[in-house]
N, C-alpha and C. Protein backbone atom coordinates (compact mmCIF):
# COMPACT_ATOMS: atom_id res chain seq x y z
N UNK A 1 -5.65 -17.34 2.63
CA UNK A 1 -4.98 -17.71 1.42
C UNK A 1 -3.48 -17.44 1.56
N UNK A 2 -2.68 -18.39 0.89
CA UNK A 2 -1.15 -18.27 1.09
C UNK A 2 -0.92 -16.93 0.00
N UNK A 3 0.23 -16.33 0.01
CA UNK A 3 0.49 -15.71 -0.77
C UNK A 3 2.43 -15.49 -1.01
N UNK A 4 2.78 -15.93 0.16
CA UNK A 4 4.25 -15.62 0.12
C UNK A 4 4.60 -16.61 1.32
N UNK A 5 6.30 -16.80 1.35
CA UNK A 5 6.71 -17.74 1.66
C UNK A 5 8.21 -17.72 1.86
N UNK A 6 8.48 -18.30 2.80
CA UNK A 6 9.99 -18.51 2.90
C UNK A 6 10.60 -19.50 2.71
N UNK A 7 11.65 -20.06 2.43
CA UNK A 7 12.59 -21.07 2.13
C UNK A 7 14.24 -20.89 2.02
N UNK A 8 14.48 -21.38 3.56
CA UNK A 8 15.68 -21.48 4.11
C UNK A 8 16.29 -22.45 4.16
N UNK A 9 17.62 -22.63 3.14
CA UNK A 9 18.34 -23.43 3.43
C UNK A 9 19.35 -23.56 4.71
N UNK A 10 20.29 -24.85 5.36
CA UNK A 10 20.90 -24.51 6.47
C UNK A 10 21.36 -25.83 6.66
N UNK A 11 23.46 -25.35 6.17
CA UNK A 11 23.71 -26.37 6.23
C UNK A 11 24.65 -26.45 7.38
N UNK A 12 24.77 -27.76 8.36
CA UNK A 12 24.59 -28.03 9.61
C UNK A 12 26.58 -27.83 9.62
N UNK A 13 27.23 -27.68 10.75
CA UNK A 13 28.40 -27.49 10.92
C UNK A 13 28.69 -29.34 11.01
N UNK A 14 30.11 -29.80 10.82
CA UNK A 14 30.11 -31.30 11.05
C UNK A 14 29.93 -31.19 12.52
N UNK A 15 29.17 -32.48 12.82
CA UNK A 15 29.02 -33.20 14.35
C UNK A 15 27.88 -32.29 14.68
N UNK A 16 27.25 -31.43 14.27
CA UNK A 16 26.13 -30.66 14.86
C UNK A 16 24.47 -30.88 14.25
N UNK A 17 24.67 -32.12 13.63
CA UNK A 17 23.44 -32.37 12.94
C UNK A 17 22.52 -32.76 14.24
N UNK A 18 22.64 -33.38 14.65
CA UNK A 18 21.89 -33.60 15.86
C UNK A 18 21.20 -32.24 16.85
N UNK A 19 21.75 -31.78 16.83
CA UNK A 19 21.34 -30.17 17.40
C UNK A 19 20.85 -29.75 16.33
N UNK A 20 21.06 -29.58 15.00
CA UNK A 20 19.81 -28.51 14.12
C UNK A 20 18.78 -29.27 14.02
N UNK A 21 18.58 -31.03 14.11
CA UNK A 21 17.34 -31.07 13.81
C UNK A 21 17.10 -30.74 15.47
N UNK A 22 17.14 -30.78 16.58
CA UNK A 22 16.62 -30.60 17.75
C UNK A 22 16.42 -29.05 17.45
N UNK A 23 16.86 -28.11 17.48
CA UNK A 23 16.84 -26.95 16.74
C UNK A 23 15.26 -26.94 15.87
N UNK A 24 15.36 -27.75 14.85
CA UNK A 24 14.65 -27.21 14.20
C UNK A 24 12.75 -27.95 15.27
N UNK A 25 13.19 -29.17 15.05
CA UNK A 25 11.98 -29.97 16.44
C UNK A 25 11.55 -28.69 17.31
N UNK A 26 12.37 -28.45 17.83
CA UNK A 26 11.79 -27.15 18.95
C UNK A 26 11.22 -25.93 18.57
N UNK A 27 11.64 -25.68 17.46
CA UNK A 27 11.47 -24.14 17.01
C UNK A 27 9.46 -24.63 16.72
N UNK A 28 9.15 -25.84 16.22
CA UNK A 28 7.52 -25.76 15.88
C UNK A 28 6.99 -25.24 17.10
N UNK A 29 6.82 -25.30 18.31
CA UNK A 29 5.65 -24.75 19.13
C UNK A 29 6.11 -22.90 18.87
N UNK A 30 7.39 -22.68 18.73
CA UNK A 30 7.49 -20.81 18.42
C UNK A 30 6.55 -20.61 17.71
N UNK A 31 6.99 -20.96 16.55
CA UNK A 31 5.54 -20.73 15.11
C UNK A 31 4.92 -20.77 15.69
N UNK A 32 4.13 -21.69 16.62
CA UNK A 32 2.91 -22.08 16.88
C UNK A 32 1.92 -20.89 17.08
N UNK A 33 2.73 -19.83 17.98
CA UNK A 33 2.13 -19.13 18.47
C UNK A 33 1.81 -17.67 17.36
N UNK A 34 2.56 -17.82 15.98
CA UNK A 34 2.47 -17.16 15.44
C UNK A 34 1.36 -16.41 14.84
N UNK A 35 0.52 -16.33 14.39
CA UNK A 35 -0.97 -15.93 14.06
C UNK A 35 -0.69 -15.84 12.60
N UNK A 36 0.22 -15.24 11.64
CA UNK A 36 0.79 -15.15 10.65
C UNK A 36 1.39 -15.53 10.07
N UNK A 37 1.71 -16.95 10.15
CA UNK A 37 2.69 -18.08 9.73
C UNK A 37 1.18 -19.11 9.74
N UNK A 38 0.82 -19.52 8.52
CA UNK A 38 0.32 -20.71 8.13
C UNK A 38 0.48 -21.88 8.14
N UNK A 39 1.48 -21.68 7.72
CA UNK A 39 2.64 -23.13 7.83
C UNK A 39 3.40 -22.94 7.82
N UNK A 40 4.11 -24.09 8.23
CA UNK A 40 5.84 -23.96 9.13
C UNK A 40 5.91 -25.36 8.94
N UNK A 41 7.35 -25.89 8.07
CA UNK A 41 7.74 -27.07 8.23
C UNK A 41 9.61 -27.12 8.47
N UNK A 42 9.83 -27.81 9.34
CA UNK A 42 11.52 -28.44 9.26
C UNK A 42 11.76 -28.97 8.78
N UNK A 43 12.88 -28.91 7.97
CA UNK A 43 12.71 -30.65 6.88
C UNK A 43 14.45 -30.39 6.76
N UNK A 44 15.08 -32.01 6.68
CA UNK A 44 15.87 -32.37 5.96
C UNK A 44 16.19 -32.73 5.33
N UNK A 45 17.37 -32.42 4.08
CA UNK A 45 17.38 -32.89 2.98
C UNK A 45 18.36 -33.90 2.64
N UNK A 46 19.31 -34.01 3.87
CA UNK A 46 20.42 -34.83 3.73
C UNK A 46 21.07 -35.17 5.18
N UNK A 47 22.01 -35.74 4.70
CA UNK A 47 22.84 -35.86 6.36
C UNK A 47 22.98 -34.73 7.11
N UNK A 48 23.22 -33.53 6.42
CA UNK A 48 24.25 -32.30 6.64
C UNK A 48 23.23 -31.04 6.23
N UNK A 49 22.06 -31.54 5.46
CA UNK A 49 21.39 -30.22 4.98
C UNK A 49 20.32 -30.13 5.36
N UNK A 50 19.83 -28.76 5.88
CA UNK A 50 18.52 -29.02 6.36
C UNK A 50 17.66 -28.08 6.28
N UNK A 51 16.49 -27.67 6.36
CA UNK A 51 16.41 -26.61 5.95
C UNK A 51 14.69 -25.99 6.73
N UNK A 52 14.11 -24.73 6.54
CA UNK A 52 12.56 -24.42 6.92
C UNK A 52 11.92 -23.96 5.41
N UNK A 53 10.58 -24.59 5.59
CA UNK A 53 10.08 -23.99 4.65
C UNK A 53 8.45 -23.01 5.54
N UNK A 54 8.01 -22.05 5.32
CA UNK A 54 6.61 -21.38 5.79
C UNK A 54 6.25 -20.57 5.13
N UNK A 55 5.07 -20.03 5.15
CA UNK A 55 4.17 -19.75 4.49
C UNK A 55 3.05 -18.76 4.98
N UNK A 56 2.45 -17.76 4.55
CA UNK A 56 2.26 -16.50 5.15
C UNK A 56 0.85 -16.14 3.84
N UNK A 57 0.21 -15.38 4.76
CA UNK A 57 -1.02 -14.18 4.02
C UNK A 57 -0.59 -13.55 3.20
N UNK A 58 0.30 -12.92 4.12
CA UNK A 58 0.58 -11.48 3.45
C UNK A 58 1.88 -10.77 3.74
N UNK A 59 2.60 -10.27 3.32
CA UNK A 59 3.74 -9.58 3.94
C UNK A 59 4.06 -9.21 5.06
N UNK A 60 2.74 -8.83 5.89
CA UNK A 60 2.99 -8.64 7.18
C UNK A 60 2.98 -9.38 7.98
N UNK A 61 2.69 -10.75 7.90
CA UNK A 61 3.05 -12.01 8.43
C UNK A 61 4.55 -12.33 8.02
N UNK A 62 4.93 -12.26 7.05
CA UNK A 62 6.05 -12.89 6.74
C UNK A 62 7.04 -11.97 7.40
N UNK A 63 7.21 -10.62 7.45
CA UNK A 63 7.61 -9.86 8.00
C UNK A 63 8.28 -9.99 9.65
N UNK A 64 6.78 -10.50 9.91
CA UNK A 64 6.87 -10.60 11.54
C UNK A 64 7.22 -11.74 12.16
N UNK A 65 6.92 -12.43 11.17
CA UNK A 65 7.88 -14.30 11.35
C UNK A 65 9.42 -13.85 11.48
N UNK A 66 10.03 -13.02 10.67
CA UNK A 66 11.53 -12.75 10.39
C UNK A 66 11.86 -12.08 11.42
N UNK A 67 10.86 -11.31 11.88
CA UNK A 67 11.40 -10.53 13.48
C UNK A 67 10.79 -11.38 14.52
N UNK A 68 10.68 -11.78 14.37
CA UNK A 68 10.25 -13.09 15.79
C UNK A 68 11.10 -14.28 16.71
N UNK A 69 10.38 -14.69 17.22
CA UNK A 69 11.56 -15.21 18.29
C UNK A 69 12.06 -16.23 17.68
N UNK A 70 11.63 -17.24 16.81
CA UNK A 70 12.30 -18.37 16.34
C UNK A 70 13.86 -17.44 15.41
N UNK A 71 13.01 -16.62 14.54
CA UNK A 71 14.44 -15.82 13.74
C UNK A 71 15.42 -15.05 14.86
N UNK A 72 15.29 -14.65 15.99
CA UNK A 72 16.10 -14.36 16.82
C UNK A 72 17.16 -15.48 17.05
N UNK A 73 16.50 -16.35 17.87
CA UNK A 73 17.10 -17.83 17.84
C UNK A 73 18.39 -18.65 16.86
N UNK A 74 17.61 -18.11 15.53
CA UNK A 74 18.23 -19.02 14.39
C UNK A 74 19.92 -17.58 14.12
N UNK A 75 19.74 -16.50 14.27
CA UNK A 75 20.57 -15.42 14.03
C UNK A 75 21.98 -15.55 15.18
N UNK A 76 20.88 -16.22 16.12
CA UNK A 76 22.04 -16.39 17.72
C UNK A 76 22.74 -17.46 17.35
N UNK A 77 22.01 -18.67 17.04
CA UNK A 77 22.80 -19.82 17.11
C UNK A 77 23.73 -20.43 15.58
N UNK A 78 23.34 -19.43 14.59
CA UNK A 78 24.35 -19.54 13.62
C UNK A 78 25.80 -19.75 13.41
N UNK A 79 26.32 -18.76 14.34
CA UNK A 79 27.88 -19.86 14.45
C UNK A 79 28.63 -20.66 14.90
N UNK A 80 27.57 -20.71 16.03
CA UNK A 80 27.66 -22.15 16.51
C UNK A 80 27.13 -23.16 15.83
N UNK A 81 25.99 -23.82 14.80
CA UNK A 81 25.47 -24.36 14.25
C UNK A 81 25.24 -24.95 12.89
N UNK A 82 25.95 -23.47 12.21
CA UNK A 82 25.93 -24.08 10.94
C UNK A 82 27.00 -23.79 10.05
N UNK A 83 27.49 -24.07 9.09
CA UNK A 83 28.63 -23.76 8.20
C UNK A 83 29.07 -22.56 7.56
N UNK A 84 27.77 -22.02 6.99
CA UNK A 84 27.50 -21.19 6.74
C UNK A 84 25.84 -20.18 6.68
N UNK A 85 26.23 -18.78 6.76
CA UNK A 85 24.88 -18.78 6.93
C UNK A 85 23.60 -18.81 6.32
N UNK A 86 22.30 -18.80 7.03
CA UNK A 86 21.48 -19.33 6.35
C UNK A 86 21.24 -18.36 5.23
N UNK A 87 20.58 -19.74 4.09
CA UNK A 87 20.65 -18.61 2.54
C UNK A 87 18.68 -18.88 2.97
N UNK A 88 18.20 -17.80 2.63
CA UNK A 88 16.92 -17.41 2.81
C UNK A 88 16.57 -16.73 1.67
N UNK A 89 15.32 -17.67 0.88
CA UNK A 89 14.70 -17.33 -0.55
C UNK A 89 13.49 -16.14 0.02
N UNK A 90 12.68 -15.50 -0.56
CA UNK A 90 12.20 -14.44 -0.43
C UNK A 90 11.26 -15.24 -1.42
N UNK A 91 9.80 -15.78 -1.15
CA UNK A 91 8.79 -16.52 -2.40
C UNK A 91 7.76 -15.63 -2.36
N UNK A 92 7.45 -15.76 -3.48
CA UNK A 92 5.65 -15.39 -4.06
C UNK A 92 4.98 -17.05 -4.12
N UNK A 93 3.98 -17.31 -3.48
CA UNK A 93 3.12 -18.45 -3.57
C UNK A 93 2.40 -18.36 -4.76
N UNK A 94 2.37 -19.41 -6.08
CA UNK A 94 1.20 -19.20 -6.88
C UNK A 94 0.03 -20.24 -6.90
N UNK A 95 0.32 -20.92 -6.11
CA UNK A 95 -0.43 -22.32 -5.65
C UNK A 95 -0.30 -22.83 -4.35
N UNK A 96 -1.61 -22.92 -4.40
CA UNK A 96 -1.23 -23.82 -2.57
C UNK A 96 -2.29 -25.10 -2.61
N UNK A 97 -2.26 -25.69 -1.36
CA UNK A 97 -3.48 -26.41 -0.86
C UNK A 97 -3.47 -26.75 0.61
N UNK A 98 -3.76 -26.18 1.03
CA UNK A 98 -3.59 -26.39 2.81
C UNK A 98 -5.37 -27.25 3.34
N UNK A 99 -4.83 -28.19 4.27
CA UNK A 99 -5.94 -28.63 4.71
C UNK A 99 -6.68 -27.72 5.77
């Protein structure tokens, strides 16, 4: 069952949109390996905006997503990548539906 969740916005530096979505494309097999990450999506919202959304058990998944190698990754390549840094919501899930 979902219970919590992240949602990161991340908006791309000019001329570097092309690299966050490759950025973000690559980062799915990391999750992959996650055990504690349910879901994991990349999504963009605009030319320039882009963002992750995932989804977790329990705190200690979500936890360990944030210390993990994709969040290593995203902490390294921040000033090179994006404008500013990423704003990261902190969710409670009250609904889900996962296939």
């Amino acid at each position: 069952m979902v219970k919590f969740a992240l949602f990161v916005i991340l908006d791309a530096k000019p001329g570097k949109e092309a690299e966050v979505e490759a950025f973000l494309r690559n980062g799915q097999p990391i999750v992959q390996n996650e055990p504690g990450t349910i879901a994991w999506f990349g999504i963009r919202f605009g030319p320039s905006t882009f963002g992750i959304f995932d989804a977790f058990p329990d705190e200690a998944g979500r936890q360990a997503h944030l210390s993990g190698l994709l969040a290593a990754a995203l902490r390294e390549r921040t000033p090179e990548l994006f404008a500013a840094p990423p704003r990261i919501e902190m969710l409670d899930v009250l609904a889900a539906k996962l296939l």
